[in-house]
Protein backbone atom coordinates (compact mmCIF):
# COMPACT_ATOMS: atom_id res chain seq x y z
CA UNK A 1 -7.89 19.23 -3.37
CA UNK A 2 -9.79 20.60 -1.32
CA UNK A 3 -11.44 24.19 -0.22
CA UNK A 4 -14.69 26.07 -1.10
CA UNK A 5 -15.70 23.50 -3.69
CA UNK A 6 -15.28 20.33 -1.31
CA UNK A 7 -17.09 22.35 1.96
CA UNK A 8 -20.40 23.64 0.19
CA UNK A 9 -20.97 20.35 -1.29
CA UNK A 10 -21.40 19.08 2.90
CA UNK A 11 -24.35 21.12 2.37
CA UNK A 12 -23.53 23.17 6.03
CA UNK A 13 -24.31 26.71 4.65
CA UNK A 14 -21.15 27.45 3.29
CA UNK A 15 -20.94 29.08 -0.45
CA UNK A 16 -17.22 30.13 0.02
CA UNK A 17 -15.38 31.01 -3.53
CA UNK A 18 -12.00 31.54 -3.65
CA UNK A 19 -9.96 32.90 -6.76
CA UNK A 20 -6.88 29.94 -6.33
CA UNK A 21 -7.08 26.18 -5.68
CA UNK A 22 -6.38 25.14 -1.76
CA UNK A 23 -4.44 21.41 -2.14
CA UNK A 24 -3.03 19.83 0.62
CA UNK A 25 -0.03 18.26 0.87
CA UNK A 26 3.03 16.47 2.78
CA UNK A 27 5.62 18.35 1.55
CA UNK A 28 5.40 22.78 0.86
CA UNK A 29 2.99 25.47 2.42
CA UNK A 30 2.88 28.76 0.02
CA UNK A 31 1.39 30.03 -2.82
CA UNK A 32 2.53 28.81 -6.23
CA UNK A 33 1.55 29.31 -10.27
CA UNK A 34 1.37 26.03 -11.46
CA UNK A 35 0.68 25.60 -15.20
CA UNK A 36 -0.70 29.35 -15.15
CA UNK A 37 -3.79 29.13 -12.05
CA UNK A 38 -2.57 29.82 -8.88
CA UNK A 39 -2.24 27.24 -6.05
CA UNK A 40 -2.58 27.97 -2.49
CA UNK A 41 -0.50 24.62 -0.83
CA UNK A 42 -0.86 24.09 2.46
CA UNK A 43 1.44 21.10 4.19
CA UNK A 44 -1.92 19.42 6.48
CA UNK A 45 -2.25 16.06 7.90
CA UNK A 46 -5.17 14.11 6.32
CA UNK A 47 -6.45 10.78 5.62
CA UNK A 48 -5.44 8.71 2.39
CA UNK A 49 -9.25 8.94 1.39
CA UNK A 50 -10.68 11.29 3.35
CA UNK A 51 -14.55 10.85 4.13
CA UNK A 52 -17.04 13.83 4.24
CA UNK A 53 -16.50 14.04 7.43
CA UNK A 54 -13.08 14.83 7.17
CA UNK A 55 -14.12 17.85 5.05
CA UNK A 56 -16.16 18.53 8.17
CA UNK A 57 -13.46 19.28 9.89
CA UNK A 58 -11.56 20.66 7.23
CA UNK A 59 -13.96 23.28 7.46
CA UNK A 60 -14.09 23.78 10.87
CA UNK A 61 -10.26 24.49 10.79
CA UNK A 62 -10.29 26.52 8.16
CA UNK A 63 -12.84 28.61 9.43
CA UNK A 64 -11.16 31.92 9.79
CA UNK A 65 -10.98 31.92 5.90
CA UNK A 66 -14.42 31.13 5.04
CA UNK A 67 -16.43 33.40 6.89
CA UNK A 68 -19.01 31.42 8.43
CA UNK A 69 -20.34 32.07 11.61
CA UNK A 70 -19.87 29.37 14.34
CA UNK A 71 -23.36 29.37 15.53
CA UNK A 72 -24.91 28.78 12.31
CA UNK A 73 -22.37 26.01 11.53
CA UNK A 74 -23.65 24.71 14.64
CA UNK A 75 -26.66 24.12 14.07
CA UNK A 76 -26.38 22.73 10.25
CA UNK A 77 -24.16 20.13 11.34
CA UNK A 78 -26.58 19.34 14.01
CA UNK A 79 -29.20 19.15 11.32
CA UNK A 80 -26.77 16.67 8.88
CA UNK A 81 -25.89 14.73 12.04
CA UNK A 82 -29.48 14.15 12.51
CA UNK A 83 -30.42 13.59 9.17
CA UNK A 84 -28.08 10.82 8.60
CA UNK A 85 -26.25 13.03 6.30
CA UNK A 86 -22.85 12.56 8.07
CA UNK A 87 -22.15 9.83 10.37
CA UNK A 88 -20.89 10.47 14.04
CA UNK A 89 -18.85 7.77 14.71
CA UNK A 90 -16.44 8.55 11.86
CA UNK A 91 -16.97 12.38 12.56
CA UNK A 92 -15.72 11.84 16.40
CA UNK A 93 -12.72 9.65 14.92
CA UNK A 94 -11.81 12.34 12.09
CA UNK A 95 -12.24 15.29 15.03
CA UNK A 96 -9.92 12.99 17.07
CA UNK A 97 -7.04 12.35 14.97
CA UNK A 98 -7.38 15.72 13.26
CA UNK A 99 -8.98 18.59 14.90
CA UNK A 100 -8.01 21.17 17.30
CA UNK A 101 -9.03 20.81 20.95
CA UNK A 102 -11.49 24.03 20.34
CA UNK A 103 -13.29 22.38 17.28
CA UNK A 104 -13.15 18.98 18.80
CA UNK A 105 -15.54 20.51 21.47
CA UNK A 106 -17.51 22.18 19.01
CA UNK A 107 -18.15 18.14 17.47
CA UNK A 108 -18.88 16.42 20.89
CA UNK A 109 -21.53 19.43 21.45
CA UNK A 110 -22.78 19.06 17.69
CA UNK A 111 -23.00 15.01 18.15
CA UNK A 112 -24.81 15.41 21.24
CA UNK A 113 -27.16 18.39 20.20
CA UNK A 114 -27.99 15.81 17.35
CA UNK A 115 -28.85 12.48 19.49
């Protein structure tokens, strides 16, 4: 699972909340009322145990949904990157194998804001 819960707790600014549950998976994409809550599923590539900063750029992806504004996730994940809060080695490798070519930009410029 994944979502609002899992990108506030990266402590970048977000406090998203979201009526449904967003769980990724290998198989469906739709919405879905499973044992009475409903489900958003969304069929996304991501590691077996994903690492904070996957959820990084989890976030990043998803956000159109979350309402965050780019310039002041900017400069937060600057701030985590500096404060040892997230590491950039693993962040570069996540952004690599998982993010767009936009928000893989918007890491290299965060990592090297941070250094």
């Amino acid at each position: 699972m994944t979502g609002p819960p899992a990108w506030n707790s990266l402590g970048l600014g977000t406090t998203a909340l979201w009526t449904h549950h967003l769980v990724y998976n290998t198989k469906r994409t739709g919405s879905f009322l499973l044992d009475g809550q409903h489900v958003k599923l969304r069929r996304v590539r991501f590691p077996e145990h994903p690492p904070a900063e996957w959820f990084v750029i989890d976030l990043l992806e998803s956000q159109p949904f979350v309402g965050q504004a780019g310039d002041d996730l900017h400069s937060r994940l600057v701030d985590a990157l500096r404060a040892g809060r997230l590491d950039a080695t693993v962040l570069r490798a996540m952004g690599a194998e998982y993010a767009t070519a936009g928000n893989r930009l918007l890491l290299d410029a965060a990592i090297q804001a941070a250094q």
